[in-house]
N, C-alpha and C. Protein backbone atom coordinates (compact mmCIF):
# COMPACT_ATOMS: atom_id res chain seq x y z
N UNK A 1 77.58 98.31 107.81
CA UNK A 1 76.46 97.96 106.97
C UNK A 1 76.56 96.47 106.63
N UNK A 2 75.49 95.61 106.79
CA UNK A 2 75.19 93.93 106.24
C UNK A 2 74.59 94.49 104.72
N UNK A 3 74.16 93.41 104.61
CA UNK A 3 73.63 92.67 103.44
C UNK A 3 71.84 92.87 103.85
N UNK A 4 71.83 92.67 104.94
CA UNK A 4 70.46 93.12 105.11
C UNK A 4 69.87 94.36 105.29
N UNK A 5 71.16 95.47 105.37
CA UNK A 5 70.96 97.29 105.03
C UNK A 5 70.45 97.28 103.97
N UNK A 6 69.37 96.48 103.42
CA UNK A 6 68.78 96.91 101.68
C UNK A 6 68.89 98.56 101.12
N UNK A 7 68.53 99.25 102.26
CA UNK A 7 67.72 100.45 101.76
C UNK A 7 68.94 101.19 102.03
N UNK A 8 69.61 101.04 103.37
CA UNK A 8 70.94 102.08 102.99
C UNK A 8 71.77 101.56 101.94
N UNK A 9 71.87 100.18 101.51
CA UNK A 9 72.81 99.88 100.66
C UNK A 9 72.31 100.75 99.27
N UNK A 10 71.17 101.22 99.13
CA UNK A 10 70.38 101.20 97.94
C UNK A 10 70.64 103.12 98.08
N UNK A 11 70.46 103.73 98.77
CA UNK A 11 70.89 105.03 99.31
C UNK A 11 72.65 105.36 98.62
N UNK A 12 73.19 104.72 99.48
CA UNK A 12 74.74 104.93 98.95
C UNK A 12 75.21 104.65 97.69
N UNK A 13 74.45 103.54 96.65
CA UNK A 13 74.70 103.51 95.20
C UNK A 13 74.27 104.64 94.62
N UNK A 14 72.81 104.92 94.94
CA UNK A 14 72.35 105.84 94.41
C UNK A 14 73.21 107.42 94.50
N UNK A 15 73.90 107.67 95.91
CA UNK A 15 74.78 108.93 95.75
C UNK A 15 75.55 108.28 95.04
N UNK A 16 76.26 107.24 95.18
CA UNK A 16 77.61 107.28 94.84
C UNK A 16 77.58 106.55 93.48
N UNK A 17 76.74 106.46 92.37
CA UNK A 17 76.51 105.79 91.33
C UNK A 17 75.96 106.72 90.29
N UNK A 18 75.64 108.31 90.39
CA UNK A 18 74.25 108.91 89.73
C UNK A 18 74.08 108.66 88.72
N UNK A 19 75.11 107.94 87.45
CA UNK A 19 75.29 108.13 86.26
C UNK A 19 74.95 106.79 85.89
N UNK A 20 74.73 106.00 86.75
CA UNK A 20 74.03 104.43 86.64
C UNK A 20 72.90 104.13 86.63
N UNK A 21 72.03 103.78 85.70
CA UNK A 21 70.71 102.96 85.78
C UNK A 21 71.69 101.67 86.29
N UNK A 22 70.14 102.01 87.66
CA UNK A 22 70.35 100.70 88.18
C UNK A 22 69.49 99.25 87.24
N UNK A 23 68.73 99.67 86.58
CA UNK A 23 67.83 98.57 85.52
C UNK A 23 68.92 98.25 85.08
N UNK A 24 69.82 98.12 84.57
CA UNK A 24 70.90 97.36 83.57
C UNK A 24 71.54 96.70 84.32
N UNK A 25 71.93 96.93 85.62
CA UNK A 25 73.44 96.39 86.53
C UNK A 25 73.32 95.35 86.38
N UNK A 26 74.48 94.20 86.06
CA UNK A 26 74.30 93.20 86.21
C UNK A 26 74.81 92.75 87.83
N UNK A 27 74.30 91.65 87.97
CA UNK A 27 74.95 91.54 89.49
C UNK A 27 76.28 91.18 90.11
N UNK A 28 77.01 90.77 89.04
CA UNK A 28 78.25 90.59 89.36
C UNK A 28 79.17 91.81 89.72
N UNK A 29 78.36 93.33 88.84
CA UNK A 29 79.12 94.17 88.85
C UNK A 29 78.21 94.94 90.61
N UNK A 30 77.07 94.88 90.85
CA UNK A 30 76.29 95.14 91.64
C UNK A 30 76.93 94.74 93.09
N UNK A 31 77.04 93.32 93.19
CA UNK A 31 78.10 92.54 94.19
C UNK A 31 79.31 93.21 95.02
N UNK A 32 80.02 93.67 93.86
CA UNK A 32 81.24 94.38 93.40
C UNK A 32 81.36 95.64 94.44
N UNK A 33 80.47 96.38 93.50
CA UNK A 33 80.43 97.81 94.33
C UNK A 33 79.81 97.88 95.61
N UNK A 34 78.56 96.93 95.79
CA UNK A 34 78.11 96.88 97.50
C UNK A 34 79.70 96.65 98.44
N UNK A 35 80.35 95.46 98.02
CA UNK A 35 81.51 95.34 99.13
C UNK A 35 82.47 96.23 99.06
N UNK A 36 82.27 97.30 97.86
CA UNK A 36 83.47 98.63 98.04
C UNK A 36 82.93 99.83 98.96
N UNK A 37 81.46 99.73 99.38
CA UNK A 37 80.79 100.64 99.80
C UNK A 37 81.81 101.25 101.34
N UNK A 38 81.82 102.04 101.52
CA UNK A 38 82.38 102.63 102.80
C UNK A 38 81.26 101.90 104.35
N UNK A 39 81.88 101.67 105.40
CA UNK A 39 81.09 101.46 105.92
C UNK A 39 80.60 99.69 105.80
N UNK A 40 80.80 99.19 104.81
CA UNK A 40 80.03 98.14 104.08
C UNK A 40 81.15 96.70 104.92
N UNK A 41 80.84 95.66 105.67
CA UNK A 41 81.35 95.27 106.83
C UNK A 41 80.82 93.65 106.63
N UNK A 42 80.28 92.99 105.90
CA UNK A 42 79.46 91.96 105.76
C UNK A 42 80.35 90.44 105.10
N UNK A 43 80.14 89.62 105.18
CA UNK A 43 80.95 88.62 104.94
C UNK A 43 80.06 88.74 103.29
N UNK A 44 81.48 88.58 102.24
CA UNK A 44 80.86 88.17 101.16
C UNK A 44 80.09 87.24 100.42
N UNK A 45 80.27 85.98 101.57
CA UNK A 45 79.60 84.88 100.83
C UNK A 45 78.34 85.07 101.35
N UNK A 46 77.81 86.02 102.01
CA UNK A 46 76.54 85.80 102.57
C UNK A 46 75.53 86.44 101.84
N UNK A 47 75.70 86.80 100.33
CA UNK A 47 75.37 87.38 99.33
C UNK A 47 74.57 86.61 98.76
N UNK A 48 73.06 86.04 98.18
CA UNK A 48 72.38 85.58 97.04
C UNK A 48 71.97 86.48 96.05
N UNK A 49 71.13 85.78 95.02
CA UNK A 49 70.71 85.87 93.96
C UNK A 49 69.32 86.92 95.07
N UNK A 50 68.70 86.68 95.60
CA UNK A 50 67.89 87.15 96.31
C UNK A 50 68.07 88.63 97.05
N UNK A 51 69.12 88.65 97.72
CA UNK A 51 69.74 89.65 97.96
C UNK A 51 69.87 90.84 97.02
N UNK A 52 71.29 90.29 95.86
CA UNK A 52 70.87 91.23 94.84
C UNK A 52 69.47 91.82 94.06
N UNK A 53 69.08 91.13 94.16
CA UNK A 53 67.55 91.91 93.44
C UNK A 53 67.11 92.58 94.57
N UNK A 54 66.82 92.61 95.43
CA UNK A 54 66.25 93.72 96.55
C UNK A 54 67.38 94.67 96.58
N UNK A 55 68.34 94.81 96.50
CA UNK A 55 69.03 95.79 96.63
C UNK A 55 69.17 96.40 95.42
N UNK A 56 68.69 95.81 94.34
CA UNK A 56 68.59 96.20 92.93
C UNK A 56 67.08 97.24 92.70
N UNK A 57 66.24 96.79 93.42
CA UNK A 57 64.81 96.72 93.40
C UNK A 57 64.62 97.91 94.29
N UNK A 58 65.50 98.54 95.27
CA UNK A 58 65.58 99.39 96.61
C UNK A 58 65.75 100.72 95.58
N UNK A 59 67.36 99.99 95.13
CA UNK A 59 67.97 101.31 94.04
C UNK A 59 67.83 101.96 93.22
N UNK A 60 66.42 101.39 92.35
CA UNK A 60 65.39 101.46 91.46
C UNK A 60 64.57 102.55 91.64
N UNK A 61 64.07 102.27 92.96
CA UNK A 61 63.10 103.02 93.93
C UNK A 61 63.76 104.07 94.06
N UNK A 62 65.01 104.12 94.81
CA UNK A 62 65.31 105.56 95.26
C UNK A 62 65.81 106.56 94.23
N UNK A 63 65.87 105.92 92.74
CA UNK A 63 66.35 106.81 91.67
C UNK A 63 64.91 107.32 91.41
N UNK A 64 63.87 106.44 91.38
CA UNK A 64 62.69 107.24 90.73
C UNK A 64 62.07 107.84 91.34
């Protein structure tokens, strides 16, 4: 999985997070758990401010 898997990245928080609103995450902690993800293979610096919010914005989606 990259950084550009928005929607699976946003899939796997959502199993693996259920007890998380994603509305609160901040992104440092958001960051965090994408590069613990299984599967998850992506160079860390290739991460923005941009990034996080779509994957914030994905995770949003797939909770509601």
């Amino acid at each position: 999985m990259k950084w550009s898997d928005i929607q699976d990245i946003a899939i796997e928080l959502a199993d693996g997070k259920p007890d998380v609103d994603p509305r609160y995450v901040n992104f440092m902690d958001l960051r965090t758990w994408v590069l613990k993800l299984d599967g998850f293979d992506d160079d860390p610096d290739h991460c923005g401010e941009k990034v996080l919010e779509a994957i914030q914005a994905a995770w949003i989606e797939e909770v509601d």
